[in-house]
Protein backbone atom coordinates (compact mmCIF):
# COMPACT_ATOMS: atom_id res chain seq x y z
CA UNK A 1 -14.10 -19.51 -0.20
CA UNK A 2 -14.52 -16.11 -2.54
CA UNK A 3 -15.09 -14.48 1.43
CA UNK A 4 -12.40 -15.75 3.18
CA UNK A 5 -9.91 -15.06 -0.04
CA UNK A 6 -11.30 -11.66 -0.01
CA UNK A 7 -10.73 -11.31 4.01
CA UNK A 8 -7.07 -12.58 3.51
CA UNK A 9 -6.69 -10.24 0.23
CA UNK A 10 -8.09 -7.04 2.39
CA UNK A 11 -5.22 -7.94 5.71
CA UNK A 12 -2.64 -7.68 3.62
CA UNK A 13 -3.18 -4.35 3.19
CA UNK A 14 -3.37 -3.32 6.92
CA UNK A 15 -1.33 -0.35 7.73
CA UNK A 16 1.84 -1.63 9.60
CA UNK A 17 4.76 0.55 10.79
CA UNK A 18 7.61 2.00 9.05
CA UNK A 19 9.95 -0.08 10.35
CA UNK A 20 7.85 -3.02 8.99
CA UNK A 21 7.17 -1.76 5.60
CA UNK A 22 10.66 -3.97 3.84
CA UNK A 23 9.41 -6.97 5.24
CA UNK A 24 7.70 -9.36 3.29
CA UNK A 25 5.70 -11.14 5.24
CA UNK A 26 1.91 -13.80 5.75
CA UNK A 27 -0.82 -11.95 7.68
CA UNK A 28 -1.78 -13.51 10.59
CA UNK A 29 -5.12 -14.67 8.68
CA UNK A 30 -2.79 -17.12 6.62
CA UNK A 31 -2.26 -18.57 10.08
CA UNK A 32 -5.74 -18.86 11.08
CA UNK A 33 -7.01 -20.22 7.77
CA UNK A 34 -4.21 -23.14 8.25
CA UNK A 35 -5.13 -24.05 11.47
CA UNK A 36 -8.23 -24.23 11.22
CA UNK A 37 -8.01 -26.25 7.78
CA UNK A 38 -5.49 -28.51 10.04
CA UNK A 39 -7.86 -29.45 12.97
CA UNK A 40 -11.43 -29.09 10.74
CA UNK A 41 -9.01 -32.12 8.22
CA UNK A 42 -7.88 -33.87 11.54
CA UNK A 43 -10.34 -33.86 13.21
CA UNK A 44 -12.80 -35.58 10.64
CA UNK A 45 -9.77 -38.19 9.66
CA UNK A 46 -9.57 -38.97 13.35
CA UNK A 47 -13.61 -39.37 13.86
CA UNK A 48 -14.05 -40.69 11.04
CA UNK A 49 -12.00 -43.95 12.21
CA UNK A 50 -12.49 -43.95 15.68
CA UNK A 51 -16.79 -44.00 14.46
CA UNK A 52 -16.30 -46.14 11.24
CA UNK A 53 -19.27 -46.16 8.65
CA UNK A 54 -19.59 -48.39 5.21
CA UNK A 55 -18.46 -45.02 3.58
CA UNK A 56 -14.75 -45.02 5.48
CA UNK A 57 -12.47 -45.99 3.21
CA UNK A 58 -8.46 -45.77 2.98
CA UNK A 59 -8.67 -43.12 0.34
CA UNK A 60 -11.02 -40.71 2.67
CA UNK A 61 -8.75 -41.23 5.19
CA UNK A 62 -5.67 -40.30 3.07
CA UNK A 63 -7.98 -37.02 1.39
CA UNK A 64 -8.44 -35.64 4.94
CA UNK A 65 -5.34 -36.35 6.16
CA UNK A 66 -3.51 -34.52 2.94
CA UNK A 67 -5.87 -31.82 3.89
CA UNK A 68 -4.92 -31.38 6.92
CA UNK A 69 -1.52 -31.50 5.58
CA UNK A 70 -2.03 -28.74 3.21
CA UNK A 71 -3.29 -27.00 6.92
CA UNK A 72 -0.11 -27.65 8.27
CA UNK A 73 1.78 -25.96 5.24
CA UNK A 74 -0.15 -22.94 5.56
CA UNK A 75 0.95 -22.84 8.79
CA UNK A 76 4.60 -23.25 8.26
CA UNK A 77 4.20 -20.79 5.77
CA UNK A 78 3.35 -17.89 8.34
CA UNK A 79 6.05 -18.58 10.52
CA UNK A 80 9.41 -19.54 7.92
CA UNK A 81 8.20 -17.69 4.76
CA UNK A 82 10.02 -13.98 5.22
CA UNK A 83 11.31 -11.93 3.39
CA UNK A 84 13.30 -8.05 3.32
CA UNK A 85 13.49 -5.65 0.83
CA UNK A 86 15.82 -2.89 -0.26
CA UNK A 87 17.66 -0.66 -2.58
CA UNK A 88 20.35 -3.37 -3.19
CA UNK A 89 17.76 -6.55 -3.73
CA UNK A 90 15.69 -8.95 -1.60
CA UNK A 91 17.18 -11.96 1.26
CA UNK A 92 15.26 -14.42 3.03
CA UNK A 93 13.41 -17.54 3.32
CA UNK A 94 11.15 -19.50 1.50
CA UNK A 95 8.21 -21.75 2.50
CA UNK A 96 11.17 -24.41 2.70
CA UNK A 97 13.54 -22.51 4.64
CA UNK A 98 15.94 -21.95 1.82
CA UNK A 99 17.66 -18.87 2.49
CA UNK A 100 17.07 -16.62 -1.12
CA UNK A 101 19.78 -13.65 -1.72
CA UNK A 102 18.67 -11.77 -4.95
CA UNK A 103 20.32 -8.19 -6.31
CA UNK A 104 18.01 -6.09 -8.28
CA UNK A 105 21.29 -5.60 -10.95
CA UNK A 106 21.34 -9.65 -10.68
CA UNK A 107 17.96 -10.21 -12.06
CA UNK A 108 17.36 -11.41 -15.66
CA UNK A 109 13.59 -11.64 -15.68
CA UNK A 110 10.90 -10.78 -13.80
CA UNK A 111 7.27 -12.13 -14.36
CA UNK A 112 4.09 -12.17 -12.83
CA UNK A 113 2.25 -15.64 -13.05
CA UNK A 114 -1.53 -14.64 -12.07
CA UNK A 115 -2.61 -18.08 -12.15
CA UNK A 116 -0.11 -18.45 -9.38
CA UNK A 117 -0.14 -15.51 -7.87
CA UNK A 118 3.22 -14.74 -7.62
CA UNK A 119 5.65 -12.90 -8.31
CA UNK A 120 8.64 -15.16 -10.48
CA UNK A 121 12.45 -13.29 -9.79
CA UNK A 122 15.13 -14.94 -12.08
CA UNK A 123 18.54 -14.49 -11.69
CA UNK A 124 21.41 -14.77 -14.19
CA UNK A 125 23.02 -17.33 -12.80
CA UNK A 126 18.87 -19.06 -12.90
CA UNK A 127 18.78 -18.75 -9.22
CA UNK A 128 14.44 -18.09 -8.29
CA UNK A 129 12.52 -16.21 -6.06
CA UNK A 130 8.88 -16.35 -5.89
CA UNK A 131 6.91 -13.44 -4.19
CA UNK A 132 3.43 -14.30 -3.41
CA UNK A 133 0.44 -12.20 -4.07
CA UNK A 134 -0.71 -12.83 -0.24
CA UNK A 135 2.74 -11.19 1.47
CA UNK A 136 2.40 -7.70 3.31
CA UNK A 137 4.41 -5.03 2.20
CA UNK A 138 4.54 -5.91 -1.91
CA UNK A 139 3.70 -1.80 -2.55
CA UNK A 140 7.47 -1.64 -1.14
CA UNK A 141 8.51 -4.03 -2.91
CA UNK A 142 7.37 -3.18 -6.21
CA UNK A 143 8.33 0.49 -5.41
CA UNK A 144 11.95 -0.83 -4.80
CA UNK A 145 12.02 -3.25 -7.95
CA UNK A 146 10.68 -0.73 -9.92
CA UNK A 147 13.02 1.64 -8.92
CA UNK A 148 16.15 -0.46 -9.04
CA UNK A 149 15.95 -3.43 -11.94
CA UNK A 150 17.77 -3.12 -14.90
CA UNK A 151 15.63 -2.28 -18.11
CA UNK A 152 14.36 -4.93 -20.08
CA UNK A 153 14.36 -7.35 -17.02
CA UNK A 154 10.24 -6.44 -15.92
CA UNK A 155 7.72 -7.69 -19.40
CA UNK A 156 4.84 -5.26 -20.11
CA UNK A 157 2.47 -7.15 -18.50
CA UNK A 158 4.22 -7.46 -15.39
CA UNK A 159 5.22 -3.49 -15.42
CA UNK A 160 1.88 -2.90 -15.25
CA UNK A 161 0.82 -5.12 -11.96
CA UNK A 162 4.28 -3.85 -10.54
CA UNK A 163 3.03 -0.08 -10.96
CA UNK A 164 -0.67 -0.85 -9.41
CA UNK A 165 0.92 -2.77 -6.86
CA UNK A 166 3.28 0.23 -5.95
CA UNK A 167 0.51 2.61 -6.43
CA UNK A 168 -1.15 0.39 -3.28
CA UNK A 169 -3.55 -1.88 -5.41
CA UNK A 170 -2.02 -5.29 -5.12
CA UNK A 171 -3.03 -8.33 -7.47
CA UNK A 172 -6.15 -9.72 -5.85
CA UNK A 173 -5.36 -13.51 -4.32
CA UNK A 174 -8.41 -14.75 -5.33
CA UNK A 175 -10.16 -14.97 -8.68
């Protein structure tokens, strides 16, 4: 797991072009690592009842198919989870497709959970965006957030991951 974390931690960090550096978005390894948690899950749910032992039970079933569940989410993820920064704030989607509008003046707090890994964008009106650790393009995005949120909004802690994350040293997604 600590290898392919650290592979998906190290292509987010690919150079892309400048006309791809606002946009927040999944490597293509998130892809990969969802697909092939989707058929690996899915596959053994499937054998597993087509070739019954005296260990198949209902629940393995269910824990491989929720697996490959969780597969399919990571999936999703990829393709619907997008978004674009710039001077005047982030829009897009979430992994839900809920379009998100947030203005840097708008914000009222802005945290980094690391157990998470994400970064948490409240709004005054309590409106929240979550940035995750694993998106391309967060130096941009912290360079633009630090740049343009009102003082006060950013806690110490989070300043801090903001300014190595600007600086080109993201939080790691793993650990």
């Amino acid at each position: 797991m600590s290898l392919v974390m650290g592979w998906l931690g190290r292509s987010r960090l690919r150079a892309r072009p400048a006309s791809e550096a606002r946009r927040l978005v999944y490597p293509l390894g998130t892809l990969i690592v969802g697909l092939i948690c989707f058929v690996g899950f899915a596959s053994v749910a499937i054998h597993t009842n087509v070739f019954p032992n005296k260990t198949v039970t209902w629940w393995t079933t269910t824990g491989f198919v929720g697996f490959a569940l969780v597969g399919l989410f990571v999936m999703s993820q990829y393709f619907v989870e997008k978004y674009e920064v710039s001077e005047e704030g982030l829009s897009g989607r979430n992994a839900f497709g809920i379009r998100k509008r947030s203005e840097w003046s708008d914000l009222r707090a802005v945290r980094y959970a690391a157990g998470m890994k994400w970064f948490r964008l409240e709004t005054r009106s309590g409106s929240v965006v979550r940035i995750s650790a694993g998106f391309m393009g967060l130096p941009e995005f912290a360079r633009l957030l630090l740049q343009n949120a009102a003082e006060g909004t950013i806690d110490a802690k989070t300043m801090d991951v903001l300014r190595a994350t600007a600086g080109g040293q993201p939080p790691p997604v793993w650990k």
